[in-house]
PDB file of N, CA and C in Angstrom:
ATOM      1  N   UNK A   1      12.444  -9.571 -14.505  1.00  0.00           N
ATOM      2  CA  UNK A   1      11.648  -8.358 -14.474  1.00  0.00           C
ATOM      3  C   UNK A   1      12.543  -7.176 -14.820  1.00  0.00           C
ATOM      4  N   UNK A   2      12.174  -6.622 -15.671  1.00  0.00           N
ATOM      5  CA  UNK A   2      12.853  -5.140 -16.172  1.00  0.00           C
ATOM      6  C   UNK A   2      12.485  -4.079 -15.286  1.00  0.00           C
ATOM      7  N   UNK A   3      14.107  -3.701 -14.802  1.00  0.00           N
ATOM      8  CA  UNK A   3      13.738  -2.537 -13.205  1.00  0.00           C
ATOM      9  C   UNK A   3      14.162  -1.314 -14.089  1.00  0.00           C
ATOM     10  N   UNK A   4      13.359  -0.216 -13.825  1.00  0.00           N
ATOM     11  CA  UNK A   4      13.562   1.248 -14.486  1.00  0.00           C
ATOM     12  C   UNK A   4      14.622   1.555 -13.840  1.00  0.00           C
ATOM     13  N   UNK A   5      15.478   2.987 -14.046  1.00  0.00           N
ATOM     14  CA  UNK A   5      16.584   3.637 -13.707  1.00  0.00           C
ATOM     15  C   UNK A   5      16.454   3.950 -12.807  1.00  0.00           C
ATOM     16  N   UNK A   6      15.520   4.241 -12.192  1.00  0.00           N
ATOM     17  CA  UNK A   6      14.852   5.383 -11.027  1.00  0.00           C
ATOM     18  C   UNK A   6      14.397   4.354  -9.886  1.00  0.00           C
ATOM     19  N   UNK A   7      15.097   3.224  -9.995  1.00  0.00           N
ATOM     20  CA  UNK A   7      14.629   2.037  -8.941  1.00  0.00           C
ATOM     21  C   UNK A   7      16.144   1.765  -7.714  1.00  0.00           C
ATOM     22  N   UNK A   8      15.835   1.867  -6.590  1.00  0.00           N
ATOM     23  CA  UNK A   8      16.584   1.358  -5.584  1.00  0.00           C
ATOM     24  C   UNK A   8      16.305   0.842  -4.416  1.00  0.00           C
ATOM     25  N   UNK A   9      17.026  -0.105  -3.668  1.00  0.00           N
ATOM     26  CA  UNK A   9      16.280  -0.591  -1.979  1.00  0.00           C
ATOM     27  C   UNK A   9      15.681   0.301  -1.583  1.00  0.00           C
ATOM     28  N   UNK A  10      14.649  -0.300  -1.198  1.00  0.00           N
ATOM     29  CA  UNK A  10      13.948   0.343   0.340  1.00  0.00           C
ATOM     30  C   UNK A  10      13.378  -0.522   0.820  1.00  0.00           C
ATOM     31  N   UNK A  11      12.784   0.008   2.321  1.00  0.00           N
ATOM     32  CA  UNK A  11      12.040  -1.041   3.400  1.00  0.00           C
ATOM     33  C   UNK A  11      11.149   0.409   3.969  1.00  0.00           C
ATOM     34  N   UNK A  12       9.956   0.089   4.171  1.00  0.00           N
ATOM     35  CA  UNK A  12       9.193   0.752   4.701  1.00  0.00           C
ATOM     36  C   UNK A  12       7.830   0.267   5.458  1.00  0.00           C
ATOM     37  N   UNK A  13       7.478   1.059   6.485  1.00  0.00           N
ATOM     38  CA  UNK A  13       6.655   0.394   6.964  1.00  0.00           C
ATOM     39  C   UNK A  13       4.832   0.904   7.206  1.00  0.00           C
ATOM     40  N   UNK A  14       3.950  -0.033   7.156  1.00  0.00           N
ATOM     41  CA  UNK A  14       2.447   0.525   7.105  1.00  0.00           C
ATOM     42  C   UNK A  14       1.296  -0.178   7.141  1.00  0.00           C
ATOM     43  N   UNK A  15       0.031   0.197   6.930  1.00  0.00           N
ATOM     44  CA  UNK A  15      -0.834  -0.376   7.142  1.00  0.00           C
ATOM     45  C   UNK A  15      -1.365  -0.830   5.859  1.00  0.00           C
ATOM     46  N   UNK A  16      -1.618  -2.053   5.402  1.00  0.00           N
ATOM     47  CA  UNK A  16      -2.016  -3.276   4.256  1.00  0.00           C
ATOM     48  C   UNK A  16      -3.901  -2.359   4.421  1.00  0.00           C
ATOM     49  N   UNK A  17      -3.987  -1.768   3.199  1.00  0.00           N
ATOM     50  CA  UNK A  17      -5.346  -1.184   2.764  1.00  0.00           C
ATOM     51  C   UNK A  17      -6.155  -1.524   1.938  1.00  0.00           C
ATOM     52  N   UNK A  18      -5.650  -2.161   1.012  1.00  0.00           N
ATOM     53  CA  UNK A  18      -6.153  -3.434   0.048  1.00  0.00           C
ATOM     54  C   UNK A  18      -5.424  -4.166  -0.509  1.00  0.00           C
ATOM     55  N   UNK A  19      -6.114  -5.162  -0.921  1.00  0.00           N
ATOM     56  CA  UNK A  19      -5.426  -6.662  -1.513  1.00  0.00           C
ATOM     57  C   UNK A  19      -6.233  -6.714  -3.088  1.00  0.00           C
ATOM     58  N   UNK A  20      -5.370  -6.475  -3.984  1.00  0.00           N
ATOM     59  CA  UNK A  20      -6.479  -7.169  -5.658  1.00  0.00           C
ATOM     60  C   UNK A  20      -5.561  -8.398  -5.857  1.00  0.00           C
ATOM     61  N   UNK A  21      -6.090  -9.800  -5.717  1.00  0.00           N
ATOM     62  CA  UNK A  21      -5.891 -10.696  -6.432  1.00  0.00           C
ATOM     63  C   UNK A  21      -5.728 -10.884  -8.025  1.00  0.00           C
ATOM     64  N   UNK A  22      -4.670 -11.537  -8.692  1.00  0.00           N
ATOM     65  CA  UNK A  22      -4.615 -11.097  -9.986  1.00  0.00           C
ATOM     66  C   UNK A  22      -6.154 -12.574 -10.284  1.00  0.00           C
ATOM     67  N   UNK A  23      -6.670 -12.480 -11.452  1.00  0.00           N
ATOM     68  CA  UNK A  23      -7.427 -13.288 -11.845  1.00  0.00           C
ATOM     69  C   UNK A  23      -6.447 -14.873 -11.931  1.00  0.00           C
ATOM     70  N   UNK A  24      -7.499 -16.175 -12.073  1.00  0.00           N
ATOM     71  CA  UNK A  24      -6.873 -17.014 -12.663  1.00  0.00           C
ATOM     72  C   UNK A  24      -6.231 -17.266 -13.773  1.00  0.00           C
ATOM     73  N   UNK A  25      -5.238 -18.012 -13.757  1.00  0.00           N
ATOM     74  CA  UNK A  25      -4.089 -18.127 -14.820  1.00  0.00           C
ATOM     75  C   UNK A  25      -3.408 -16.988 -15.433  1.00  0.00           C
ATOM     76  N   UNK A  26      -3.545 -16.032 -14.312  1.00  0.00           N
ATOM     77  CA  UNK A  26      -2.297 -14.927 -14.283  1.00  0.00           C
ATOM     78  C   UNK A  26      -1.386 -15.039 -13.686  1.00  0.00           C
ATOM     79  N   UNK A  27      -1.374 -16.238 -13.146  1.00  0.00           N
ATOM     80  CA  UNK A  27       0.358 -16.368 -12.105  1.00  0.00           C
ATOM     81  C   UNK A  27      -0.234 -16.375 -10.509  1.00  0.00           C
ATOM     82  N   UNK A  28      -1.353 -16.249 -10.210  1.00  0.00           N
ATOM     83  CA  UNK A  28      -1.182 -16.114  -9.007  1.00  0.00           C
ATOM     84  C   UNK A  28      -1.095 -14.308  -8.502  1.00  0.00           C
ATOM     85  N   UNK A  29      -0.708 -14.605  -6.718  1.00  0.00           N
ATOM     86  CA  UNK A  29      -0.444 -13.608  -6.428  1.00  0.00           C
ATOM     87  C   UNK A  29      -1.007 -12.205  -6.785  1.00  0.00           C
ATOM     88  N   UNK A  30      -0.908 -11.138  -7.178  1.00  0.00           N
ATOM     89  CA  UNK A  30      -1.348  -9.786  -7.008  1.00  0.00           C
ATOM     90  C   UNK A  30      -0.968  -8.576  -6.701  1.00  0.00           C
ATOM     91  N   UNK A  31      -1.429  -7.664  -5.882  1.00  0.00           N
ATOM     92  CA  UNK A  31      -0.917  -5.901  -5.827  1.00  0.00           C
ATOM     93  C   UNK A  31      -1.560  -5.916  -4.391  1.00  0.00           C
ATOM     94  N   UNK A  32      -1.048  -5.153  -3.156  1.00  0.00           N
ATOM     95  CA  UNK A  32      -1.640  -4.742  -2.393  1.00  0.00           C
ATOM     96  C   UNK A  32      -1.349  -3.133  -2.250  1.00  0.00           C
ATOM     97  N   UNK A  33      -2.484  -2.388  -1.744  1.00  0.00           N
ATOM     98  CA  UNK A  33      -1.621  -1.137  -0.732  1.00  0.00           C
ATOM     99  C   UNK A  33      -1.748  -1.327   0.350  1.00  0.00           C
ATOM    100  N   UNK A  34      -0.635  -0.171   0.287  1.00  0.00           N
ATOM    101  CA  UNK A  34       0.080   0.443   1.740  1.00  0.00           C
ATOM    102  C   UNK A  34       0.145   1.382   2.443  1.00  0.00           C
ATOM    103  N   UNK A  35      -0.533   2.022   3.329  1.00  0.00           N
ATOM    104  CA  UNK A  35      -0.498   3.482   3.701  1.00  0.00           C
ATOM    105  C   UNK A  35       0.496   3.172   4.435  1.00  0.00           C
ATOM    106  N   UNK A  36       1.726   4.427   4.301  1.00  0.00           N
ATOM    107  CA  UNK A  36       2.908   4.292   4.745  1.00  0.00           C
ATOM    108  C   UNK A  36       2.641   5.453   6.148  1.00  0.00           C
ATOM    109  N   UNK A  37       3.958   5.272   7.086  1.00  0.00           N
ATOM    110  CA  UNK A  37       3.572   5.836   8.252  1.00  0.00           C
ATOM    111  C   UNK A  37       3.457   7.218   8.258  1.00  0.00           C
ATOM    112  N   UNK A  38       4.286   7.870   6.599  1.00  0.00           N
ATOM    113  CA  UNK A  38       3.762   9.106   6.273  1.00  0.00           C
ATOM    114  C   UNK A  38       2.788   9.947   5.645  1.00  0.00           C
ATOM    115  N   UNK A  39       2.074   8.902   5.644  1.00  0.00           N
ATOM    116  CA  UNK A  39       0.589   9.335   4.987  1.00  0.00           C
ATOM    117  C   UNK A  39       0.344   8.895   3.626  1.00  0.00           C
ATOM    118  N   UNK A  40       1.220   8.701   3.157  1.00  0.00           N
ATOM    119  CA  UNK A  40       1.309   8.418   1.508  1.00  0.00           C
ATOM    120  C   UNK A  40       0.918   6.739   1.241  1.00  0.00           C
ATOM    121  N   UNK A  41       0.204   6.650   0.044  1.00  0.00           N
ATOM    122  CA  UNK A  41      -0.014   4.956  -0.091  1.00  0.00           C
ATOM    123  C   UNK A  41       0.458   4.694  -1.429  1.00  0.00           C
ATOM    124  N   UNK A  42       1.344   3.735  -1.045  1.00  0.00           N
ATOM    125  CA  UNK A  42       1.739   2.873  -2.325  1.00  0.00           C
ATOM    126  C   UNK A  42       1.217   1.482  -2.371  1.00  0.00           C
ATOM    127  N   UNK A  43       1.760   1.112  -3.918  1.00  0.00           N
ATOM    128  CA  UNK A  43       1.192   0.320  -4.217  1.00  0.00           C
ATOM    129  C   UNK A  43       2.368  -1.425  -4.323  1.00  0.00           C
ATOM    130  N   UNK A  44       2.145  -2.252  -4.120  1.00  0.00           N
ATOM    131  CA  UNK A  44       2.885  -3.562  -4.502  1.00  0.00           C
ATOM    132  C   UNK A  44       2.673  -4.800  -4.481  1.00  0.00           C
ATOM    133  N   UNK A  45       3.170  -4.916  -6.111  1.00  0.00           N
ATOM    134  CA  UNK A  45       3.044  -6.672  -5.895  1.00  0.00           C
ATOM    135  C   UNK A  45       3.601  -7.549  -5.372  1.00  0.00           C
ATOM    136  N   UNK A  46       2.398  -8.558  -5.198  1.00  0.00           N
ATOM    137  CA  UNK A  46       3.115  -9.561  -3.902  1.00  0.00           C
ATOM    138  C   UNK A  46       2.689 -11.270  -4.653  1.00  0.00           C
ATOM    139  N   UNK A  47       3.835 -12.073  -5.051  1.00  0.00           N
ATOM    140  CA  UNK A  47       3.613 -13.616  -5.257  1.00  0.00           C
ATOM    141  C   UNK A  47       2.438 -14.640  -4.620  1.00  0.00           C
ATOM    142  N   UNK A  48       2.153 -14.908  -4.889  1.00  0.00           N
ATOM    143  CA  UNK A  48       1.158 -16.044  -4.765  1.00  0.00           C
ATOM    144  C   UNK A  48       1.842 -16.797  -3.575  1.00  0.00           C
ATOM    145  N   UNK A  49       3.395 -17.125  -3.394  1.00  0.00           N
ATOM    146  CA  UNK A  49       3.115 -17.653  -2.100  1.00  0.00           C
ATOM    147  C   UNK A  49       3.100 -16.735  -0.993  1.00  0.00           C
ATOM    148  N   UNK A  50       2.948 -15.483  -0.811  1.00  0.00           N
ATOM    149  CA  UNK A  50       2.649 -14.526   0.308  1.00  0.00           C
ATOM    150  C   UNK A  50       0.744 -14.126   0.099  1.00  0.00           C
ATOM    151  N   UNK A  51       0.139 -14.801  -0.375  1.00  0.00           N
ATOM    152  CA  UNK A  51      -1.234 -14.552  -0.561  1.00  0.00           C
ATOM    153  C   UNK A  51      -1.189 -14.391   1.141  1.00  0.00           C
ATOM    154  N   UNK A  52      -1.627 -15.634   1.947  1.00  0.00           N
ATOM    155  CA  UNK A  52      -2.017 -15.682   3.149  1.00  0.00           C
ATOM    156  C   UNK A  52      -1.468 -14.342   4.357  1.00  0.00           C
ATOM    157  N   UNK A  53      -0.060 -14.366   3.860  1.00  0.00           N
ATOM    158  CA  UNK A  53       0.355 -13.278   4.925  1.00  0.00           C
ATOM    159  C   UNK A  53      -0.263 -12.498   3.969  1.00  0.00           C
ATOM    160  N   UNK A  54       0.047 -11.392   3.175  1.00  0.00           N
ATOM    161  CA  UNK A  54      -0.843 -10.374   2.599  1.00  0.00           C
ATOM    162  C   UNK A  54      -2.212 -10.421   2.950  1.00  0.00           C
ATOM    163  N   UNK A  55      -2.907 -11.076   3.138  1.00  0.00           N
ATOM    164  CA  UNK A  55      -4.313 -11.429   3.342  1.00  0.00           C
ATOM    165  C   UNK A  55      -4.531 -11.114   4.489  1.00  0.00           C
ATOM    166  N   UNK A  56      -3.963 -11.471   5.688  1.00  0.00           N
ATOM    167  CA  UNK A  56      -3.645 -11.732   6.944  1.00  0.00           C
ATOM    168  C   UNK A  56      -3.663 -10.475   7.458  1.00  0.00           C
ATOM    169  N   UNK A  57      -2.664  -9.593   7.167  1.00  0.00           N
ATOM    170  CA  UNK A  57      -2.321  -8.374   7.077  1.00  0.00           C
ATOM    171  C   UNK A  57      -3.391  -7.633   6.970  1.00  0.00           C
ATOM    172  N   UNK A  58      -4.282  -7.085   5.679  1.00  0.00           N
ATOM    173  CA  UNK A  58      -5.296  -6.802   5.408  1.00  0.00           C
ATOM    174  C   UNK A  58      -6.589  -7.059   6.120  1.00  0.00           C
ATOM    175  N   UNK A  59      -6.100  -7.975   6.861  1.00  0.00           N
ATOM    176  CA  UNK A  59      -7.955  -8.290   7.501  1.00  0.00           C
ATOM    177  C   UNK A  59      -7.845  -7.650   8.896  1.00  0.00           C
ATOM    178  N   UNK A  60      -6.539  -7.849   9.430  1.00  0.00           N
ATOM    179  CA  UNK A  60      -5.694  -7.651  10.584  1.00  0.00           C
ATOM    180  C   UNK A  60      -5.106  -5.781  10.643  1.00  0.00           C
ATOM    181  N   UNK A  61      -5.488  -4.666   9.909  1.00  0.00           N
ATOM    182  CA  UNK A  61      -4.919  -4.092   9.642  1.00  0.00           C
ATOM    183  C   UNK A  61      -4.756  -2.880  10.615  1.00  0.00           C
ATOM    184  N   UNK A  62      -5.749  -3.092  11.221  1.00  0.00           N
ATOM    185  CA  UNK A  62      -6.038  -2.288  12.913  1.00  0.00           C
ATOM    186  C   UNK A  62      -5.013  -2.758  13.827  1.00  0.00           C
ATOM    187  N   UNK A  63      -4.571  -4.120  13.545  1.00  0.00           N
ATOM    188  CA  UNK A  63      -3.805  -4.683  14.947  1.00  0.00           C
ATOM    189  C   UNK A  63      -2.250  -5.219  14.378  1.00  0.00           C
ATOM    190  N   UNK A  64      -2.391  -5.054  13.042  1.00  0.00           N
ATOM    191  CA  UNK A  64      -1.264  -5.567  12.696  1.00  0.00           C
ATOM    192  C   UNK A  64      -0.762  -4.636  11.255  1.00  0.00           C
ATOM    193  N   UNK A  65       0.641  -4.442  11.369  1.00  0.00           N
ATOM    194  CA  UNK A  65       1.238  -3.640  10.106  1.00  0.00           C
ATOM    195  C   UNK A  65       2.606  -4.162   9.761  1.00  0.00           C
ATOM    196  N   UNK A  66       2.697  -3.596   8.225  1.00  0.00           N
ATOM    197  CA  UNK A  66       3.519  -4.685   7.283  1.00  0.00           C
ATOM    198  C   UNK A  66       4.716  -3.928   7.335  1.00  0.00           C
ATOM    199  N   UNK A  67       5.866  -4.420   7.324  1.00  0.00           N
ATOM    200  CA  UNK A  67       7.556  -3.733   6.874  1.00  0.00           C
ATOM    201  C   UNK A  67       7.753  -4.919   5.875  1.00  0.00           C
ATOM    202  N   UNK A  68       7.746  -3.846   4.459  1.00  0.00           N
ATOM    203  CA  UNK A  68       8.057  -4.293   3.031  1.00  0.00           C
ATOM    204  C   UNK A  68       9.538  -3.657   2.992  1.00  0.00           C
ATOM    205  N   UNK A  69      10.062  -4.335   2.212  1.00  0.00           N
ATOM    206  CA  UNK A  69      11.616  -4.124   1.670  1.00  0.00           C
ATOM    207  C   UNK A  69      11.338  -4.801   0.263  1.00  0.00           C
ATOM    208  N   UNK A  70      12.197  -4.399  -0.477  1.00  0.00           N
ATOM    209  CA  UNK A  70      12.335  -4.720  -2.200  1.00  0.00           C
ATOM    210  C   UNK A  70      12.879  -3.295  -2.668  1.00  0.00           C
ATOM    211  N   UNK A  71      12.483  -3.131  -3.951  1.00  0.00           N
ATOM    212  CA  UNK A  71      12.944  -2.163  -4.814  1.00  0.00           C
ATOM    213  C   UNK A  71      11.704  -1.433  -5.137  1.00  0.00           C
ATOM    214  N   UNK A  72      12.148  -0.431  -4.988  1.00  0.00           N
ATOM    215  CA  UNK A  72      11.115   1.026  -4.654  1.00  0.00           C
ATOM    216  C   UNK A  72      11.590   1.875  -6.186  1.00  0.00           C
ATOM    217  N   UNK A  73      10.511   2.209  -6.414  1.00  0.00           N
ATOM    218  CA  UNK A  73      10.410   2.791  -7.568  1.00  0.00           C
ATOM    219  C   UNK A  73      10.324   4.354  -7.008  1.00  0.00           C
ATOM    220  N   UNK A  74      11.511   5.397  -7.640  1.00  0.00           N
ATOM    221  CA  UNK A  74      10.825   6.848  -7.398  1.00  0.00           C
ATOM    222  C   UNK A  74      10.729   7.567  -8.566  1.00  0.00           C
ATOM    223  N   UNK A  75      10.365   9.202  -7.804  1.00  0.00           N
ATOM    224  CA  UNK A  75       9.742  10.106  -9.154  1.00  0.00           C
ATOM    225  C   UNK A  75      11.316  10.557  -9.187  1.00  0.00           C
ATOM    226  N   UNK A  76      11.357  11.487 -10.054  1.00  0.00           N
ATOM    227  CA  UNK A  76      12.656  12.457 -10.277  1.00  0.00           C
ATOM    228  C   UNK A  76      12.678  13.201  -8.920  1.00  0.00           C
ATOM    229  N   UNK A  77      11.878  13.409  -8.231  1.00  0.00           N
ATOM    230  CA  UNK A  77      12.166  14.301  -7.338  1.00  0.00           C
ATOM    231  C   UNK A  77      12.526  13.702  -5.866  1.00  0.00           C
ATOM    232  N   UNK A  78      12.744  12.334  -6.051  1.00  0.00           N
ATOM    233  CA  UNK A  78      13.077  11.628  -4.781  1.00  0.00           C
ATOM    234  C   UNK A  78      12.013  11.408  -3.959  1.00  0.00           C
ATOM    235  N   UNK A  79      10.496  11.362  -4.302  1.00  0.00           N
ATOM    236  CA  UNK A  79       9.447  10.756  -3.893  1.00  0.00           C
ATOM    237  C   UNK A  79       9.451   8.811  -3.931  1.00  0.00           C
ATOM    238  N   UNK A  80       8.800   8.153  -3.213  1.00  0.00           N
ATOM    239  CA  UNK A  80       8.895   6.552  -3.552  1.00  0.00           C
ATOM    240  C   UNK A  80       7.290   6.726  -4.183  1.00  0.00           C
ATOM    241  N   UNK A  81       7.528   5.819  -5.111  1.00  0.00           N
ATOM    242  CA  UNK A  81       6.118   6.026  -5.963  1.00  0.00           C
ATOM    243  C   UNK A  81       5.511   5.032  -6.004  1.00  0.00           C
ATOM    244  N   UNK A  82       6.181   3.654  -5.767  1.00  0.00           N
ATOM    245  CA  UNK A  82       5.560   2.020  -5.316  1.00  0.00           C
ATOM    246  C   UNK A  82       6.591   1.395  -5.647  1.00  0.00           C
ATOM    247  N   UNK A  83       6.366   0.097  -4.765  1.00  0.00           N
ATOM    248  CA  UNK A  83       7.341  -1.052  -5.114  1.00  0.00           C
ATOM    249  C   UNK A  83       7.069  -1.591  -6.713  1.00  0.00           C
ATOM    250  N   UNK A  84       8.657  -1.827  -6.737  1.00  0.00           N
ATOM    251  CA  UNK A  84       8.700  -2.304  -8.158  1.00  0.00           C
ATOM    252  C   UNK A  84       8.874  -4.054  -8.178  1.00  0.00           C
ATOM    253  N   UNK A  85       9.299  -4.391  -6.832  1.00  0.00           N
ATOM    254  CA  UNK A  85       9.526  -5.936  -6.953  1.00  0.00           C
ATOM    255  C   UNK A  85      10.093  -6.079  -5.092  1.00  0.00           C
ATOM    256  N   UNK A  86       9.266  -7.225  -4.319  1.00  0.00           N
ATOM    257  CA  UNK A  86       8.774  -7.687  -3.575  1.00  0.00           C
ATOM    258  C   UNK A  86       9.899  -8.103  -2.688  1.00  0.00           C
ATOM    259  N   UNK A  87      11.251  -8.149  -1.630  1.00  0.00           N
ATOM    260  CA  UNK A  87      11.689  -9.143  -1.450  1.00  0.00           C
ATOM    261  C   UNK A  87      10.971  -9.397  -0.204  1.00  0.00           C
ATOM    262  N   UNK A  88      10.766  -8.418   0.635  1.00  0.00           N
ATOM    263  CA  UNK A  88      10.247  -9.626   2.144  1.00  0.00           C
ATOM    264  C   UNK A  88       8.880  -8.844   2.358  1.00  0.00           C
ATOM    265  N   UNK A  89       8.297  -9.470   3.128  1.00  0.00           N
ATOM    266  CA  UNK A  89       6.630  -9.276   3.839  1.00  0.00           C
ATOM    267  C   UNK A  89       6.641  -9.691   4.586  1.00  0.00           C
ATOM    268  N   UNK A  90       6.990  -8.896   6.098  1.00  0.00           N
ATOM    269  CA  UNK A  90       6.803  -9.120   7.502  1.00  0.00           C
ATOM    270  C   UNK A  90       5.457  -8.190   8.456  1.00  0.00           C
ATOM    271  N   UNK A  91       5.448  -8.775   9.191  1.00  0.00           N
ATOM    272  CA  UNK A  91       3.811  -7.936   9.641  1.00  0.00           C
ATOM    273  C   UNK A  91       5.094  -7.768  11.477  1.00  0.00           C
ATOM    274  N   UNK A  92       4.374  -6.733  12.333  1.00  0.00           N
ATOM    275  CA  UNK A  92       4.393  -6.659  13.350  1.00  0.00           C
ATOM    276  C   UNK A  92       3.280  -5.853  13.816  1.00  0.00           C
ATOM    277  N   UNK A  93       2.884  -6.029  15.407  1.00  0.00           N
ATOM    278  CA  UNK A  93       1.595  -5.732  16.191  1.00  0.00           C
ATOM    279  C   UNK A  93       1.509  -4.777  16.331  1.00  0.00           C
ATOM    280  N   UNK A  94       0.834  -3.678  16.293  1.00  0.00           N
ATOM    281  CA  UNK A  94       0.933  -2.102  16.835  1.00  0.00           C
ATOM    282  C   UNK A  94       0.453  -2.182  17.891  1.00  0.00           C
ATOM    283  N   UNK A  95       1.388  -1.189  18.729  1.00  0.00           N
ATOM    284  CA  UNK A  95       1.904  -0.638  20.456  1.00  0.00           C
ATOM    285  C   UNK A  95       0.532  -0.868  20.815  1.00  0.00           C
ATOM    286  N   UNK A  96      -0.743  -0.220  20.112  1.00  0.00           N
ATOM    287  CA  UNK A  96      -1.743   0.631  20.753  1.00  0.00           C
ATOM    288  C   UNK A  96      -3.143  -0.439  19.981  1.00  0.00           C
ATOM    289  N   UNK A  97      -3.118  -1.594  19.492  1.00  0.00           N
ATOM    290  CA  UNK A  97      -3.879  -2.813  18.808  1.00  0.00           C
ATOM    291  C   UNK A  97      -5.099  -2.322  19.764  1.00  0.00           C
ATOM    292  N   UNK A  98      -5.081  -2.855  21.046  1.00  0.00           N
ATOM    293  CA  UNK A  98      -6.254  -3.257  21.924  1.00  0.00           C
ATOM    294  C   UNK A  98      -7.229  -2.010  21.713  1.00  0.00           C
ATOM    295  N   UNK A  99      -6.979  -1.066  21.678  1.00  0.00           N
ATOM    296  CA  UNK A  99      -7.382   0.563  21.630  1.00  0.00           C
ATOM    297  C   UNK A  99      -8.428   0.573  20.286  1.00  0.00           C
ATOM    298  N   UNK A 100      -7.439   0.054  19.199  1.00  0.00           N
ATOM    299  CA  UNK A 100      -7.904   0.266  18.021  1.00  0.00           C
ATOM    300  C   UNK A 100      -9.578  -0.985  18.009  1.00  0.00           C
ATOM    301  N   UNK A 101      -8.562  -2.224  18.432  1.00  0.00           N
ATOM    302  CA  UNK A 101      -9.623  -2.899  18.379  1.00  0.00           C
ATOM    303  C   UNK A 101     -10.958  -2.854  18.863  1.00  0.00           C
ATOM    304  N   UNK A 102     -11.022  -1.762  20.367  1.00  0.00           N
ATOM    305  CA  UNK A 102     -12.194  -1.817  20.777  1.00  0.00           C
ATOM    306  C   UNK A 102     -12.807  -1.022  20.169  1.00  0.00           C
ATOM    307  N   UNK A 103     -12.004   0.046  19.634  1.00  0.00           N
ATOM    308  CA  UNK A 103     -12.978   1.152  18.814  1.00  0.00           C
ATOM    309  C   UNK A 103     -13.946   0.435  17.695  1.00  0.00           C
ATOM    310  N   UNK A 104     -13.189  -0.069  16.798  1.00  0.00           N
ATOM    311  CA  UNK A 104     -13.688  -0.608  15.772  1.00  0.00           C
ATOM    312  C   UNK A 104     -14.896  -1.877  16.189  1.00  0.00           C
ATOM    313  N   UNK A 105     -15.168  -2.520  17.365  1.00  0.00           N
ATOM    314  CA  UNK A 105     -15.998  -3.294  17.850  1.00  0.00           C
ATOM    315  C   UNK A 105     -17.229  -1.686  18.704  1.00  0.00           C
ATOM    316  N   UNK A 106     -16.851  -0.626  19.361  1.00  0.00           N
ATOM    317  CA  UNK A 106     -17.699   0.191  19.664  1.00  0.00           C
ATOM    318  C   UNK A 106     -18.441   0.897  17.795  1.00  0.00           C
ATOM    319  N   UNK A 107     -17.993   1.053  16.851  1.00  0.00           N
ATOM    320  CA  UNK A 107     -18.321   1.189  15.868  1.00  0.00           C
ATOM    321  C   UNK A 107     -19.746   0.654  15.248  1.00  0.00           C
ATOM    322  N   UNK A 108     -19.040  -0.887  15.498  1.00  0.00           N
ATOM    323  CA  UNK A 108     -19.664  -1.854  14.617  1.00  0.00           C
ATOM    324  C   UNK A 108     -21.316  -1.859  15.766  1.00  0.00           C
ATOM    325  N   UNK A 109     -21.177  -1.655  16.915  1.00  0.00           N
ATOM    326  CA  UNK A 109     -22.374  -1.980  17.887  1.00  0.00           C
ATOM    327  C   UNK A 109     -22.842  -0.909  18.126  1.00  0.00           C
ATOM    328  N   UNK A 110     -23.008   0.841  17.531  1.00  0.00           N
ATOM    329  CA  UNK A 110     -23.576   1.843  17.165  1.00  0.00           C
ATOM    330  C   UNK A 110     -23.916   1.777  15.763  1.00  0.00           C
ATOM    331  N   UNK A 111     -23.751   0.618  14.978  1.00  0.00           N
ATOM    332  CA  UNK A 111     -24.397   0.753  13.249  1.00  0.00           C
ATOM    333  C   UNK A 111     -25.333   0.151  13.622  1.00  0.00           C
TER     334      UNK A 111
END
């Protein structure tokens, strides 16, 4: 994969906001976002064998959030603008899950 100039580590962490699957016989795998813990959402692709955790993540996204590391693409001005290439996809539980979860179940039983 050809990495631009403006590419270096990072790890950051957030909530999995969508998942696009690439079509068949594109390789698999796909792009998810990320709303990062600063408000900002990027974007990154993720291999075909992290479908399930990516997936996981995404369905889970109230109770569970992702710390991505790879190579982060920025602007000139030292903004991160999205991952440019994937190395890890770890999920951990947020402090405050149960909270979220009941909201989103009080939600669903006022529609």
């Amino acid at each position: 994969m050809n990495q631009p100039e403006n590419c270096r580590p990072v790890e950051v962490r957030g909530q999995v906001r969508g998942v696009q699957m690439n079509p068949p016989g594109e390789g698999g795998g796909g792009t998810f976002q990320l709303l990062l813990e600063d408000g900002n959402t990027i974007v990154s692709p993720y291999p075909k064998e992290w479908h399930v955790e990516v997936g996981a993540a995404y369905q889970a996204n109230d109770m569970d959030h992702a710390i991505v590391s790879g190579i982060g693409e920025y602007s000139p001005d030292g903004k991160l603008q999205r991952i440019h290439e994937l190395k890890s996809f770890d999920t951990f539980r947020v402090p405050n899950w149960k909270e979220a979860f009941l909201r989103r179940g009080r939600i669903r039983a006022s529609a």
